[in-house]
Protein backbone atom coordinates (compact mmCIF):
# COMPACT_ATOMS: atom_id res chain seq x y z
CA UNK A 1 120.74 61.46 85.94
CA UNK A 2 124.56 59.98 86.51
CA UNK A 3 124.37 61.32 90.53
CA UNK A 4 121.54 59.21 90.96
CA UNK A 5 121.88 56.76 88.50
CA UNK A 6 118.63 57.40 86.91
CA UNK A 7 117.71 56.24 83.97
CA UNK A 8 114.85 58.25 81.33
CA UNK A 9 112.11 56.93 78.89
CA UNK A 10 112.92 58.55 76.23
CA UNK A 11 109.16 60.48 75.77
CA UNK A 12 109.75 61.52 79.72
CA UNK A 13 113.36 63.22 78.67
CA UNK A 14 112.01 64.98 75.73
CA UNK A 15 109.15 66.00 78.08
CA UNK A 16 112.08 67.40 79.86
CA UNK A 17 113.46 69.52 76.85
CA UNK A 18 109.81 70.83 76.31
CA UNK A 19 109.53 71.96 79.34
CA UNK A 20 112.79 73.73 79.60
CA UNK A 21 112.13 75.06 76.13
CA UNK A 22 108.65 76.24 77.41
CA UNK A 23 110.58 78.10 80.30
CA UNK A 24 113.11 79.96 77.70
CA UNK A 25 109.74 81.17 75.84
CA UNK A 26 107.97 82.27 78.75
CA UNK A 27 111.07 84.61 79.53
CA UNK A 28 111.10 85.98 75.89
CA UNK A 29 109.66 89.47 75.06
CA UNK A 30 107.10 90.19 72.59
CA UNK A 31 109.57 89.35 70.14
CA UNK A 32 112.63 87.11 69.67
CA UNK A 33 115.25 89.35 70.49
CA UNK A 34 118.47 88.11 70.97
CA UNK A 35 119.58 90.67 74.31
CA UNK A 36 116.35 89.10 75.83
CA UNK A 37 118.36 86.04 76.66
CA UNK A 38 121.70 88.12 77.40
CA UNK A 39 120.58 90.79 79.75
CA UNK A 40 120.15 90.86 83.73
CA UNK A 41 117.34 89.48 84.17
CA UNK A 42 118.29 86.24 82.27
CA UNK A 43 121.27 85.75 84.40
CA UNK A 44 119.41 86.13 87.91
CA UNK A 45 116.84 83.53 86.77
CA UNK A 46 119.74 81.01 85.52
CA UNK A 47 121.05 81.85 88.95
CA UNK A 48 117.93 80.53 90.27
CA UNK A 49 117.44 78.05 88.45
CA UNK A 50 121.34 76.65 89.21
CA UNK A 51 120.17 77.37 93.11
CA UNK A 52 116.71 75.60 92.44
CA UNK A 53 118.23 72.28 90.91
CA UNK A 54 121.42 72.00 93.64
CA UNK A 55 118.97 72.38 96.40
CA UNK A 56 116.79 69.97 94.50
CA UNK A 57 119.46 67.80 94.44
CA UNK A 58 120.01 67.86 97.67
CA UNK A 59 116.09 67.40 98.90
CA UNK A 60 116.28 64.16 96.51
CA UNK A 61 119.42 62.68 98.38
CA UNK A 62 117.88 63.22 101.91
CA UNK A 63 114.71 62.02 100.84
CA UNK A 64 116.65 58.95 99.36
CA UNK A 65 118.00 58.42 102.72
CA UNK A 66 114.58 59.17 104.82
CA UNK A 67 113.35 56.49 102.48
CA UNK A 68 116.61 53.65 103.07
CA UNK A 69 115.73 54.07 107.21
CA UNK A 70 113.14 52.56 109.05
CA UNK A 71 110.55 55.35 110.08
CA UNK A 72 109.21 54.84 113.78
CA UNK A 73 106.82 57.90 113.54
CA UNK A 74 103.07 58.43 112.27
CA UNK A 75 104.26 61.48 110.53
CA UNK A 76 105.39 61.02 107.10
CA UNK A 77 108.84 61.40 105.84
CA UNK A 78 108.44 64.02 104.00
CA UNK A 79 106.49 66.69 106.74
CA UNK A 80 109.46 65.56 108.96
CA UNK A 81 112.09 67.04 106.36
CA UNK A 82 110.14 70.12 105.95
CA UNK A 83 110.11 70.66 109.33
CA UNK A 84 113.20 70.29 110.28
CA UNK A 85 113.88 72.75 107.15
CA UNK A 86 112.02 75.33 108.49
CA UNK A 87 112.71 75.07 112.40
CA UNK A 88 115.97 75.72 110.57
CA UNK A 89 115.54 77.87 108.36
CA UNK A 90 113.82 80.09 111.13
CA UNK A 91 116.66 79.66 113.96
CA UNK A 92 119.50 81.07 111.44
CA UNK A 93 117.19 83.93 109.63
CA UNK A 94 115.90 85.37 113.32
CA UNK A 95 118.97 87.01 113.94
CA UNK A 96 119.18 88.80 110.52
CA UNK A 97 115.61 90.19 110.97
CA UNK A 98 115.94 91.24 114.43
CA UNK A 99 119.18 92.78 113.62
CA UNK A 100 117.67 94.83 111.03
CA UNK A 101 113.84 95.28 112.60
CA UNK A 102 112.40 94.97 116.81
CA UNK A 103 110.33 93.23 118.04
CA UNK A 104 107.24 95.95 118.23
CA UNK A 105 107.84 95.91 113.85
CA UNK A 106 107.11 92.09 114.07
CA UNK A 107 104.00 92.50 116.35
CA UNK A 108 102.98 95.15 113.93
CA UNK A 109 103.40 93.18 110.48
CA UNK A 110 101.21 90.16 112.72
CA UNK A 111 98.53 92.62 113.61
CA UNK A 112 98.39 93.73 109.88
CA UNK A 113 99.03 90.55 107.95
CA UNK A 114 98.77 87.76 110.32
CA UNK A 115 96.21 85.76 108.48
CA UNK A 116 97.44 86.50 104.85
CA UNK A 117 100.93 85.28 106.32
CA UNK A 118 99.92 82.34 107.77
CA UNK A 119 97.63 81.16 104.48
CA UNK A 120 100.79 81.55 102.57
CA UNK A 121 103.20 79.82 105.13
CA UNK A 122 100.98 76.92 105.37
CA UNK A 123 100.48 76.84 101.29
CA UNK A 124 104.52 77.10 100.58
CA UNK A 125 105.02 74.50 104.02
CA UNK A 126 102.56 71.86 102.17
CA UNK A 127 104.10 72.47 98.68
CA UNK A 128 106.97 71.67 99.59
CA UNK A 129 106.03 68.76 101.63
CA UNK A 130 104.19 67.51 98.63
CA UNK A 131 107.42 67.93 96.08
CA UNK A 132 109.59 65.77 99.00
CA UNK A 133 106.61 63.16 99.08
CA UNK A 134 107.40 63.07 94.73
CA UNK A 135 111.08 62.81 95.38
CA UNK A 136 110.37 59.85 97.56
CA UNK A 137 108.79 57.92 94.76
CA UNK A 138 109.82 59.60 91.42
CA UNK A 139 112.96 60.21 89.10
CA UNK A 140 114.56 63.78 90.23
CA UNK A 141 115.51 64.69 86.59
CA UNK A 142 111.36 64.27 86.30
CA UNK A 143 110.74 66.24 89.93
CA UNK A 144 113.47 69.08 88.64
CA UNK A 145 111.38 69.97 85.56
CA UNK A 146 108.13 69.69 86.81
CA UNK A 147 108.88 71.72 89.73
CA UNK A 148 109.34 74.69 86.86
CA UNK A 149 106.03 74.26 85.78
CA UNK A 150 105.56 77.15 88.96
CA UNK A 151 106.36 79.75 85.56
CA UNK A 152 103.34 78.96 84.53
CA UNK A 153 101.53 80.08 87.77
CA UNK A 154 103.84 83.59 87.28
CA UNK A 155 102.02 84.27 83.84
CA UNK A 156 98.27 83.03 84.92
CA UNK A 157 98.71 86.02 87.68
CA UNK A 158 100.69 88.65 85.56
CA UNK A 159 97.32 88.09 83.35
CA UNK A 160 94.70 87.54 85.87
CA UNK A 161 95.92 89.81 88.66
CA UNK A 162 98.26 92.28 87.24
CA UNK A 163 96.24 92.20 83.84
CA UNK A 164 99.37 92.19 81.84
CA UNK A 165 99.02 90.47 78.09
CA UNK A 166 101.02 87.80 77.86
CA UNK A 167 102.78 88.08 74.33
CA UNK A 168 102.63 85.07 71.72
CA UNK A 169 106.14 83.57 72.62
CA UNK A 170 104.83 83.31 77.05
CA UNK A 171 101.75 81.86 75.66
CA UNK A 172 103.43 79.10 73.13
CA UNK A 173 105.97 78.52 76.43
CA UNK A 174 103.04 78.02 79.10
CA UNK A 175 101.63 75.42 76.20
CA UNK A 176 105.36 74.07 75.83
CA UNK A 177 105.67 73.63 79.89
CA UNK A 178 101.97 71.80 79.87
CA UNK A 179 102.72 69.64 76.92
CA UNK A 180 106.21 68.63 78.40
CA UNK A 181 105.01 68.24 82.53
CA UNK A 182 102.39 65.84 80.10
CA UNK A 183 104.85 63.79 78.48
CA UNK A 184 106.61 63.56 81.99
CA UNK A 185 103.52 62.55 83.83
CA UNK A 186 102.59 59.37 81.30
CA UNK A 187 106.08 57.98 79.82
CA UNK A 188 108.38 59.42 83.31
């Protein structure tokens, strides 16, 4: 809120909490127990989440900026950034995989897996696109939190797919995250 000098309605902030809340109950075991918030895995996922909202932060300020220019191009702001992400993204990663795998693995992983890859490229490249195209118009302490909502997606497949049973505290935080992305959605 102070970076970008963003001010809350009060409903949309405590959608926030909810929805952070919702998050901390989807990570819970079966039961409350207190080590469940202590151990390993509860300090990668903070890591991710720290690494999550600073490079959220940062999408919001170049968006910001994409937004203050004058844009010459039929291609929207937002595609553009992406883009240039992954162009990026691609240059400096290249070296690490061929360092580590040839050539004749890569054509071997397309033969396989080509089309699977390329659905899922396209679905993260679009995603994305579509979460710069929010920061464009929306409040990034509203973006942030509703960008978690993707835990919810993590326990519809550990159900559907995996057919794990979610346990009563993931189900009351998958509620939680709904309810609060809600209250975001028609006071943020």
């Amino acid at each position: 809120m102070p970076l970008f000098g963003e001010v809350l309605h009060p409903i949309g902030a405590l959608g926030i909490a909810v929805v952070v809340a919702g998050m901390w109950l989807v990570h819970l075991g079966p039961g409350f127990e207190r080590q469940t918030l202590t151990g390993p895995a509860t300090r990668f996922a903070l890591l991710t989440l720290f690494a999550t909202v600073a490079y959220s932060l940062i999408d919001k300020a170049a968006m910001a900026r994409f937004g203050a220019a004058a844009w010459p191009g039929p291609v929207p702001r937002a595609i553009t950034y992406s883009l240039l992400l992954s162009v990026t993204h691609g240059l400096a990663f290249a070296p690490l995989f061929f360092r580590a795998r040839s050539g004749a693995d890569l054509r071997a992983a397309a033969r396989a897996q080509l089309p699977v890859a390329a659905a899922a490229a396209l679905i993260s490249f679009l995603g994305y696109a579509l979460i710069l195209r929010a920061f464009e118009n929306a409040l990034a302490s509203y973006v942030v939190a509703v960008r978690q909502s993707s835990v919810l997606f993590a326990v519809a497949l550990s159900a559907l797919w995996l057919r794990e049973r979610p346990s009563r505290p993931r189900v009351l935080g998958a509620v939680a995250t709904v309810l609060g992305v809600a209250m975001i959605a028609l006071y943020g």
